[in-house]
N, C-alpha and C. Protein backbone atom coordinates (compact mmCIF):
# COMPACT_ATOMS: atom_id res chain seq x y z
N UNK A 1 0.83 -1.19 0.00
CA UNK A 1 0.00 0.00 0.00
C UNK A 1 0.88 1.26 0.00
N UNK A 2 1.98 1.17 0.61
CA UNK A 2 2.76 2.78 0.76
C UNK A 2 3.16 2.61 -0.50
N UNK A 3 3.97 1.65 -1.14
CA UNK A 3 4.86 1.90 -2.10
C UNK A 3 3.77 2.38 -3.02
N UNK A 4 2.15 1.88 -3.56
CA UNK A 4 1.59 2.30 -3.93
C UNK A 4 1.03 3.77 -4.07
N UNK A 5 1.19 4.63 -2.83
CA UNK A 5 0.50 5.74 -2.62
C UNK A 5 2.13 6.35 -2.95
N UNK A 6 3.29 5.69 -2.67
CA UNK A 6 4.84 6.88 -3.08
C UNK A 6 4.44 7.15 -4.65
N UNK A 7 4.09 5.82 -5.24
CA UNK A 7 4.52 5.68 -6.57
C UNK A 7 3.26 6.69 -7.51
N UNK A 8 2.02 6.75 -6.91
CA UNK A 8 0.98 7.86 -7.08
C UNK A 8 1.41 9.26 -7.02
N UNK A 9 2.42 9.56 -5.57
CA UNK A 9 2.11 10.55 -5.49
C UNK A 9 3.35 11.60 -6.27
N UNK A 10 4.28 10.57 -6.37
CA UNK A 10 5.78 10.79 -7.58
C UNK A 10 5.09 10.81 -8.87
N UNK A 11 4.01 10.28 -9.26
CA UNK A 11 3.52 10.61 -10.81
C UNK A 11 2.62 11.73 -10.94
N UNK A 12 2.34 11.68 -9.54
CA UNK A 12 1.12 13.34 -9.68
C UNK A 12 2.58 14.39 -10.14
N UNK A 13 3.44 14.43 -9.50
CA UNK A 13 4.16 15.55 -8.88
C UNK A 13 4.63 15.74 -10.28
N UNK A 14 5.15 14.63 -10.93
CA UNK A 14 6.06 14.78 -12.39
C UNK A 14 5.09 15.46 -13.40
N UNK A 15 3.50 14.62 -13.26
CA UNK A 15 2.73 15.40 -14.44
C UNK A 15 2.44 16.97 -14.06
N UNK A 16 2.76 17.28 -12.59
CA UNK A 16 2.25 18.83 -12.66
C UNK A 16 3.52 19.63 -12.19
N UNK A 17 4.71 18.91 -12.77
CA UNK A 17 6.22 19.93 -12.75
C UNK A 17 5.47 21.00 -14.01
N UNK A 18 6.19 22.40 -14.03
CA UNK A 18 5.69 23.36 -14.36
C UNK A 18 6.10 23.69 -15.89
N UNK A 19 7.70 22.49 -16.04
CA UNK A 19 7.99 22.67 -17.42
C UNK A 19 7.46 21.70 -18.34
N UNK A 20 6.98 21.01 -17.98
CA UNK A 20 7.28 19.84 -18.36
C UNK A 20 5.84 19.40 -19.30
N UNK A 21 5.63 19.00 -20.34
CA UNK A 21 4.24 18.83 -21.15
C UNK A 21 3.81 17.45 -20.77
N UNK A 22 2.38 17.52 -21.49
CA UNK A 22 1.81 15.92 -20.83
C UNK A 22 3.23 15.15 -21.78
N UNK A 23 3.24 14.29 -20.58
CA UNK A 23 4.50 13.04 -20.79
C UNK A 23 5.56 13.38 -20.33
N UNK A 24 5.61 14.57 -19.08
CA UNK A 24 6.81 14.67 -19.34
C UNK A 24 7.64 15.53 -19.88
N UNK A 25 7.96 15.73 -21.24
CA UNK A 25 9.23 16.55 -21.98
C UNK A 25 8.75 17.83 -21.93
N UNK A 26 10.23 18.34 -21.39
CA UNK A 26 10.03 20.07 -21.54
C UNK A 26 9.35 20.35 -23.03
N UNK A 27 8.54 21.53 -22.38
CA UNK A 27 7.41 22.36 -23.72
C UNK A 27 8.29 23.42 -23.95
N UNK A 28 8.62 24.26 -23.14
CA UNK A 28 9.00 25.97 -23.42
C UNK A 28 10.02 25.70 -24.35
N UNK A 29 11.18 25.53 -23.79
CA UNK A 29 12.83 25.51 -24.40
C UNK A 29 12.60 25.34 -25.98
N UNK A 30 11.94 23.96 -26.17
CA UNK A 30 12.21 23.70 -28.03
C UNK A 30 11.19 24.53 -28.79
N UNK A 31 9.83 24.89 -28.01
CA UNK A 31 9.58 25.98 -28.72
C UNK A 31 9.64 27.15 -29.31
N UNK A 32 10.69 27.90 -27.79
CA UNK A 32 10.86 28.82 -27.99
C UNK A 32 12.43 28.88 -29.31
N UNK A 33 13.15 27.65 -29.19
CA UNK A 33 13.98 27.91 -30.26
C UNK A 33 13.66 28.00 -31.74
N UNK A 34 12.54 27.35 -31.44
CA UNK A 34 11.95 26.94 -32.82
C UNK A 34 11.47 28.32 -33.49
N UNK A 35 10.57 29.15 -32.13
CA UNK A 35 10.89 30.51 -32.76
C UNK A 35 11.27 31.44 -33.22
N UNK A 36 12.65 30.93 -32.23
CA UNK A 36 13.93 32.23 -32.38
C UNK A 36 14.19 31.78 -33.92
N UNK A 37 14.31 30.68 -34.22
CA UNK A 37 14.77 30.21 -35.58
C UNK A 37 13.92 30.60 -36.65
N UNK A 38 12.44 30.08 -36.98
CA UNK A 38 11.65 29.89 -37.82
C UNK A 38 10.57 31.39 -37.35
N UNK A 39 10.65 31.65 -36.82
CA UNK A 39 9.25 32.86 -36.27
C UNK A 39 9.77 34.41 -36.95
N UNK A 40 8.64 34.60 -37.36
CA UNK A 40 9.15 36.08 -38.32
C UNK A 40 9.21 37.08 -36.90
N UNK A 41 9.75 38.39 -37.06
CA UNK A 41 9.95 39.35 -36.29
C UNK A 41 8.39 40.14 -36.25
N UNK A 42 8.14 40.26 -34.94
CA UNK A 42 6.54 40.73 -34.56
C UNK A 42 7.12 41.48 -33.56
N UNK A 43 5.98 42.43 -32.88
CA UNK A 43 6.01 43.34 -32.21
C UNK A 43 4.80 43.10 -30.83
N UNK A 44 4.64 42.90 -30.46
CA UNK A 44 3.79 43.04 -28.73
C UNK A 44 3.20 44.24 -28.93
N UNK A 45 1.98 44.62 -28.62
CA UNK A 45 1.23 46.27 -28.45
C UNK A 45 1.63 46.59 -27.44
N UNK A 46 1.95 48.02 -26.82
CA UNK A 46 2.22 48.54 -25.96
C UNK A 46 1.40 48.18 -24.68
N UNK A 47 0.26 48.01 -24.66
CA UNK A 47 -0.35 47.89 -23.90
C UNK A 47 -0.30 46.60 -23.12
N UNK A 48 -0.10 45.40 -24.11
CA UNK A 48 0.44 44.08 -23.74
C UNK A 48 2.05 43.87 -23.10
N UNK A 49 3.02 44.53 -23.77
CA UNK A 49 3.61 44.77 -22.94
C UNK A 49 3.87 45.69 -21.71
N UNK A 50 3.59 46.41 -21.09
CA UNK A 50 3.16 47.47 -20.12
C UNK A 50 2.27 46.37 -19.29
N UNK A 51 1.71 45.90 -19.41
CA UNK A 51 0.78 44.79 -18.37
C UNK A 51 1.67 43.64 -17.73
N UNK A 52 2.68 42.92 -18.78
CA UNK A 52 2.93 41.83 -18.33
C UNK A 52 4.73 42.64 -18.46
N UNK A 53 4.94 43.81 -17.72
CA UNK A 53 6.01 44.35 -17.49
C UNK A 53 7.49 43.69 -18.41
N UNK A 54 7.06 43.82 -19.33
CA UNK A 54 8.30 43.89 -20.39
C UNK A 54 9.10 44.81 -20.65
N UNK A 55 10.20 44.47 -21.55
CA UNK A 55 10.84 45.87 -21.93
C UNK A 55 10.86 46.11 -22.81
N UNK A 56 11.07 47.74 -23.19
CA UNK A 56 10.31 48.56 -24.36
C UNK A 56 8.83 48.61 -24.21
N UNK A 57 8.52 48.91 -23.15
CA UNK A 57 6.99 48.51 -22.70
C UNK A 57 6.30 49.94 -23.64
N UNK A 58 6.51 51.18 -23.76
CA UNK A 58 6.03 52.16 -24.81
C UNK A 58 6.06 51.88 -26.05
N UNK A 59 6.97 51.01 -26.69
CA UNK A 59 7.04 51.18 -27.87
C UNK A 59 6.61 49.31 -28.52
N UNK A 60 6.51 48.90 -27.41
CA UNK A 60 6.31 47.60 -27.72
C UNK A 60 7.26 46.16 -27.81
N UNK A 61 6.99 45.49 -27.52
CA UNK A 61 8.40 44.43 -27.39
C UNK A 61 8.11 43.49 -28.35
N UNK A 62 9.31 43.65 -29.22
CA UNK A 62 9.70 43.03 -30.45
C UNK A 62 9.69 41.40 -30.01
N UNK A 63 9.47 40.54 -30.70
CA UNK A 63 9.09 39.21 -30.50
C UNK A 63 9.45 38.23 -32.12
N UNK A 64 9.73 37.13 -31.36
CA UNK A 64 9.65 36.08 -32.87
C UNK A 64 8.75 35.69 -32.27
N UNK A 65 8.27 35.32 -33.39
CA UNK A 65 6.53 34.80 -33.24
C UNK A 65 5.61 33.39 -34.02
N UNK A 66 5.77 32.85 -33.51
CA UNK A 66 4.86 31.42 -33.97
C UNK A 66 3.30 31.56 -33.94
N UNK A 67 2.42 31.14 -34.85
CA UNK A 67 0.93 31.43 -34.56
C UNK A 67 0.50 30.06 -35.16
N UNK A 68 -1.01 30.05 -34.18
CA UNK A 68 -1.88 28.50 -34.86
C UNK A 68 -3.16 29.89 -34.70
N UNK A 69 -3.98 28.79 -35.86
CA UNK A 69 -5.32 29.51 -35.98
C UNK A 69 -6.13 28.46 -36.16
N UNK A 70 -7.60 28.27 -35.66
CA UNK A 70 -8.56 27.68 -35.85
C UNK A 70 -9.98 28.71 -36.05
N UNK A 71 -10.85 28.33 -36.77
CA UNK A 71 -11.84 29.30 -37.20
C UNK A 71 -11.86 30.84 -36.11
N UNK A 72 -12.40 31.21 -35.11
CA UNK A 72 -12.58 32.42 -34.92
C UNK A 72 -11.30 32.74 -33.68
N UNK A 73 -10.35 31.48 -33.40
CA UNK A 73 -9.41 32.13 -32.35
C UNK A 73 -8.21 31.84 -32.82
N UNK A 74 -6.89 32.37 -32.49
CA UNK A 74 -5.63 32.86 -32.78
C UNK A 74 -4.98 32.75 -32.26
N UNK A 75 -3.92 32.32 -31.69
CA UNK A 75 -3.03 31.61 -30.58
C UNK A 75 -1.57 32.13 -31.40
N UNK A 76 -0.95 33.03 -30.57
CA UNK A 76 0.62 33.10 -31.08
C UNK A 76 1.47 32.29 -29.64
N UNK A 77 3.00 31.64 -30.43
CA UNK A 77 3.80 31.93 -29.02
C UNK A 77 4.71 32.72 -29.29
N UNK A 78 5.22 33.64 -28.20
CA UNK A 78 5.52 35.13 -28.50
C UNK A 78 7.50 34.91 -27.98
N UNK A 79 8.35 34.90 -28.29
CA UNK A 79 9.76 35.03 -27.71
C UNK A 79 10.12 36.58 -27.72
N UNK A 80 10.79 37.06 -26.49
CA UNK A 80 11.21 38.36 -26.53
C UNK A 80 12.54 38.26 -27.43
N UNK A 81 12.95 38.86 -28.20
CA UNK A 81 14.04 39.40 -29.13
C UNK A 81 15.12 39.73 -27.51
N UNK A 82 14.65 40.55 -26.92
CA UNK A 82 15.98 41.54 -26.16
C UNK A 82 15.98 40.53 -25.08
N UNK A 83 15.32 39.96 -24.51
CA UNK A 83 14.77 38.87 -23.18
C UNK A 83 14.94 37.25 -23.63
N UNK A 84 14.83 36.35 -24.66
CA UNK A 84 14.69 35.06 -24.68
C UNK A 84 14.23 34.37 -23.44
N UNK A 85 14.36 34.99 -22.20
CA UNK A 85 13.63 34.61 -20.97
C UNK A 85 12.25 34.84 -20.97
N UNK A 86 11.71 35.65 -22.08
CA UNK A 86 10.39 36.10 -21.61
C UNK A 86 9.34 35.19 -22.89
N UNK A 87 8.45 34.37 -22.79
CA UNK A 87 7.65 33.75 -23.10
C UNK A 87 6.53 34.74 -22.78
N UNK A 88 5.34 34.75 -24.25
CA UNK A 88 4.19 35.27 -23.99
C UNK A 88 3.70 34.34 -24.90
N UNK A 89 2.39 33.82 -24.13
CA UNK A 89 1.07 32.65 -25.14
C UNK A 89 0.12 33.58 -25.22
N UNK A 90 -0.35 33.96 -26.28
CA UNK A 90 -1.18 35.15 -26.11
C UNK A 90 -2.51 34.62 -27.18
N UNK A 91 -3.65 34.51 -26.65
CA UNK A 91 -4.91 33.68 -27.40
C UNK A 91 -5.70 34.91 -27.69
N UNK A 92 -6.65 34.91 -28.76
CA UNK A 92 -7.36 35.83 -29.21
C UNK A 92 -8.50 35.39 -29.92
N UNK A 93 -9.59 35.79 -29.57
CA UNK A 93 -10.88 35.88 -30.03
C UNK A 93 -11.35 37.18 -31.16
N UNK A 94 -10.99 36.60 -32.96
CA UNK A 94 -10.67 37.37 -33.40
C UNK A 94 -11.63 38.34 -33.83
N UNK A 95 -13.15 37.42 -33.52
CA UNK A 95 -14.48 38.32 -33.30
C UNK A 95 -14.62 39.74 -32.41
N UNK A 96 -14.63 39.18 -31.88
CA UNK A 96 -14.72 39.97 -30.51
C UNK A 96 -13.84 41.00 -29.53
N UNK A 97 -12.43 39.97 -29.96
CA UNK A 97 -11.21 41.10 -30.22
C UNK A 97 -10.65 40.23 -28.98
N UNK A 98 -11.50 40.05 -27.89
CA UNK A 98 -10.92 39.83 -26.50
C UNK A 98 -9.94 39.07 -26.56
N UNK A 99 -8.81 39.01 -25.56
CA UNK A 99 -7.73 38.48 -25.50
C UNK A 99 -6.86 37.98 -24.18
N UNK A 100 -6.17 36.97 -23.98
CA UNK A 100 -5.60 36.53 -23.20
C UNK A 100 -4.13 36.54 -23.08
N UNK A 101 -3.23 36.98 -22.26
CA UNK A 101 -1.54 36.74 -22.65
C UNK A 101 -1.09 36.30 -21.54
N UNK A 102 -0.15 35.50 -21.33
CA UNK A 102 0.34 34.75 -19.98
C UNK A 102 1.99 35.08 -20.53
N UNK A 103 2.46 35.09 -19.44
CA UNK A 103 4.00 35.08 -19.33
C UNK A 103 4.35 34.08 -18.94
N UNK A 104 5.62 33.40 -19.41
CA UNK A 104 5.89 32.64 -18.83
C UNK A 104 7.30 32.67 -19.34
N UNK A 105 8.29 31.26 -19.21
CA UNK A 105 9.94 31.28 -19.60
C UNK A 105 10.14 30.07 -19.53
N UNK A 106 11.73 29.91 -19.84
CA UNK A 106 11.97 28.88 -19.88
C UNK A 106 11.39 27.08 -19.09
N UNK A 107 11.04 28.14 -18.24
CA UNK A 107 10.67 26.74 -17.23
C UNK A 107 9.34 25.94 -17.34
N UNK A 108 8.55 26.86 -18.09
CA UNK A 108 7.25 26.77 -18.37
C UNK A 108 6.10 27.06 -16.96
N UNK A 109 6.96 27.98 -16.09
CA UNK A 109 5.98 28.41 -15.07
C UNK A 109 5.32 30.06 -14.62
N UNK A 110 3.67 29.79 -14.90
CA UNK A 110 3.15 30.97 -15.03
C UNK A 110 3.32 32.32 -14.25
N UNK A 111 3.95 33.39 -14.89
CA UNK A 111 4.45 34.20 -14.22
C UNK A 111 3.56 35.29 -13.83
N UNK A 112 2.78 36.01 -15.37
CA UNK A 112 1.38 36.94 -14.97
C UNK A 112 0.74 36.82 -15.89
N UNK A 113 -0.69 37.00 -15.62
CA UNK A 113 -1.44 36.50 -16.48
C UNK A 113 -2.67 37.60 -16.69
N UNK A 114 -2.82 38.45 -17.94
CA UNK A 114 -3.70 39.82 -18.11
C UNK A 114 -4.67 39.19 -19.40
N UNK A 115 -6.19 39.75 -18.70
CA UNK A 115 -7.23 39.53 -20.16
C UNK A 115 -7.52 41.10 -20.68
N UNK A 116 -7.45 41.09 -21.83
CA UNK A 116 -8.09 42.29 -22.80
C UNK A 116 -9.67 42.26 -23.20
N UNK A 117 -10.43 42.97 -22.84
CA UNK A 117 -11.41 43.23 -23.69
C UNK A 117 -11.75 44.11 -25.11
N UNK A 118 -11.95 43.63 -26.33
CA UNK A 118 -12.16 44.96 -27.06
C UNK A 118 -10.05 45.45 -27.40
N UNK A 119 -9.78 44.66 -27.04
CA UNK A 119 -8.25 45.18 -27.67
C UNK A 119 -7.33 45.51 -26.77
N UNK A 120 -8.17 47.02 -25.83
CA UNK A 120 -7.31 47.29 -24.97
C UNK A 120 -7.85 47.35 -23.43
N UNK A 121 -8.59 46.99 -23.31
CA UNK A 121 -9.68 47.27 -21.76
C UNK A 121 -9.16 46.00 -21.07
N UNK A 122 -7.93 46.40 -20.40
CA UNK A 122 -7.25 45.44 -19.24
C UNK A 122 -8.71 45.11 -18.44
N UNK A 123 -8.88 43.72 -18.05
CA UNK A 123 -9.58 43.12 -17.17
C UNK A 123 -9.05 41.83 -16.32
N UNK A 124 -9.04 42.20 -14.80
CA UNK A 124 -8.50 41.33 -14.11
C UNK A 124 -8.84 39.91 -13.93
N UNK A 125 -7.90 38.81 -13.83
CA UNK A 125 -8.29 37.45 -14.02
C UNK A 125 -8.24 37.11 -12.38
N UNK A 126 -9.00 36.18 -12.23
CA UNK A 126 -8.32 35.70 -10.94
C UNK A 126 -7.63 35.05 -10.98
N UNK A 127 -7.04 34.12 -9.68
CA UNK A 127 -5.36 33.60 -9.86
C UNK A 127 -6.09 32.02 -10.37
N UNK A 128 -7.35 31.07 -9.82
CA UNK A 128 -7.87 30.11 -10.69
C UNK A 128 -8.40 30.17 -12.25
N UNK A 129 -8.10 31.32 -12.41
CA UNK A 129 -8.83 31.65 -14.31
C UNK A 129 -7.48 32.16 -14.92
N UNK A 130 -6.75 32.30 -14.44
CA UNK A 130 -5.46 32.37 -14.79
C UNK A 130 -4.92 31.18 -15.03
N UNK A 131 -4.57 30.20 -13.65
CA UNK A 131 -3.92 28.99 -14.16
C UNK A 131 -4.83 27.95 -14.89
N UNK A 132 -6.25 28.18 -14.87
CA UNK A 132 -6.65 27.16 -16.02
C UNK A 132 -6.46 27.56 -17.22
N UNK A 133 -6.61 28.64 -17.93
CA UNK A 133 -6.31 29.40 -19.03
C UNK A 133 -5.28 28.91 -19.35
N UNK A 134 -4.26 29.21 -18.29
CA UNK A 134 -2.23 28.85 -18.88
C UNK A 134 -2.36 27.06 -18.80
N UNK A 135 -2.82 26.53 -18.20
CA UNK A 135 -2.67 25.26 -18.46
C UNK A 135 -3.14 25.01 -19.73
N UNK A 136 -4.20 25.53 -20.42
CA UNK A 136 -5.03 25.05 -21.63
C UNK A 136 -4.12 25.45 -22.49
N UNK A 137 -3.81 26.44 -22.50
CA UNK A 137 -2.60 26.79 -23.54
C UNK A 137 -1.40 26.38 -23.70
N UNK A 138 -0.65 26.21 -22.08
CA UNK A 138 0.27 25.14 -22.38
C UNK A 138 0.26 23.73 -22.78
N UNK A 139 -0.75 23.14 -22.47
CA UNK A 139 -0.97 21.85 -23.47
C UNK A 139 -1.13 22.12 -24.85
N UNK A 140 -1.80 23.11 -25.40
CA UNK A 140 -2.47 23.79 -27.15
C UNK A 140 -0.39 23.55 -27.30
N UNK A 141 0.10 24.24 -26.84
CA UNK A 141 1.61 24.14 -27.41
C UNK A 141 2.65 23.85 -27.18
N UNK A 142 2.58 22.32 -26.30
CA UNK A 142 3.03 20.90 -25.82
C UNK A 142 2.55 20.16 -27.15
N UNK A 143 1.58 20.50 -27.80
CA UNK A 143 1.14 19.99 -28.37
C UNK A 143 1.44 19.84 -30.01
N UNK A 144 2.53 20.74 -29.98
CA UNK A 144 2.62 21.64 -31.63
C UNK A 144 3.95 21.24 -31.19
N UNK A 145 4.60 20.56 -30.16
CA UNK A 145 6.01 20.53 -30.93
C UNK A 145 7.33 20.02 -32.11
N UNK A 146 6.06 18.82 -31.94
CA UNK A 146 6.28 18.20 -33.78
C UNK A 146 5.16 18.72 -34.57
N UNK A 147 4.34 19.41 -34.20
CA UNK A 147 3.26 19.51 -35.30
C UNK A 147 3.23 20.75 -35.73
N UNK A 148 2.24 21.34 -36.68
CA UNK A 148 2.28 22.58 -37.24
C UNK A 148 2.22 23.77 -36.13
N UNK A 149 3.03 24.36 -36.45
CA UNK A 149 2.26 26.62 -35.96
C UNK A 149 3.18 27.22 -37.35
N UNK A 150 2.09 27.79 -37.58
CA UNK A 150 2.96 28.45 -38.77
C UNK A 150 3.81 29.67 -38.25
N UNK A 151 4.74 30.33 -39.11
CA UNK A 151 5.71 31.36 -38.55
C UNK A 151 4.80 32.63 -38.98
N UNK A 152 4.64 33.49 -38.03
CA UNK A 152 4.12 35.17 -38.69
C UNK A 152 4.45 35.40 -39.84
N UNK A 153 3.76 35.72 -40.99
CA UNK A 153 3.95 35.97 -41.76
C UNK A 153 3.54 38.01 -42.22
C-alpha cells in the first residue's frame, strides 16, 4: 500500500512539474527555439507589454513569433528578441477582439497572467482563471512541438 500511494504521489508531482508537457518533456525551451529560428519578427502592443512588465513597454516588445489559428481564435507563441527569458502565449478571439496573454519562460511556469477586452480594456483574471487558461494553452503548445504553428507571416 505505501509503495503504492509513493509511486501515485511521484507521478502526480512529475505530471504537474511546471515545465514539463503531458508526458513529461520540456514544452518551453524547443519551442521557444523553434521561434527564435523559424518565427518572423513581430512586435507586442504597448499595452500588452506594459501589463505583463516587459521591456520597451512604450514602444512595444519586439518578438519572434509562432501562430496556430482555428476558425474564430488565434493563438501566437511570443519570444522576446531583447529577453529570450520572456515567453508570452497570447490567445485571441478574433471576433470579438478579446484576448488573453500569460508570461511565462523557460521553465514553463506561469508568471502573470492579463485579459483584454475589445483590444485594450485590461480586465482582471483571478489567480484560478489564470492557471486554467495557462494550463489550456500550455498543453495547445506541448502539443505543436512536432506539429504545425505556422511562422508570422
Amino acid at each position: 500500500m505505501n509503495h503504492t500511494l509513493t509511486s501515485l504521489t511521484l507521478l502526480a508531482l512529475v505530471a504537474l512539474a511546471p515545465g514539463s508537457a503531458p508526458g513529461g518533456a520540456p514544452w518551453a525551451p524547443p519551442l521557444a527555439s523553434r521561434a527564435l529560428e523559424e518565427g518572423f519578427l513581430s512586435r507586442l502592443p504597448p499595452h500588452v507589454s506594459k501589463a505583463l512588465a516587459l521591456q520597451k513597454p512604450d514602444e512595444g516588445t519586439e518578438v519572434r513569433q509562432l501562430i496556430a489559428r482555428s476558425g474564430h481564435h488565434a493563438r501566437t507563441f511570443n519570444v522576446s528578441v531583447a529577453n529570450h527569458g520572456d515567453i508570452v502565449l497570447f490567445s485571441v478571439d478574433v471576433h470579438t477582439n478579446d484576448s488573453v496573454a500569460y508570461l511565462t519562460g523557460p521553465d514553463g511556469a506561469l508568471r502573470r497572467a492579463v485579459a483584454f477586452q475589445h483590444v485594450d480594456q485590461e480586465r482582471p483574471l483571478s489567480t484560478a482563471e489564470a492557471r486554467a487558461g495557462f494550463q489550456g494553452e500550455k498543453r495547445f503548445w506541448a502539443g505543436r512541438l512536432h506539429g504545425p504553428a505556422e511562422p508570422s507571416k
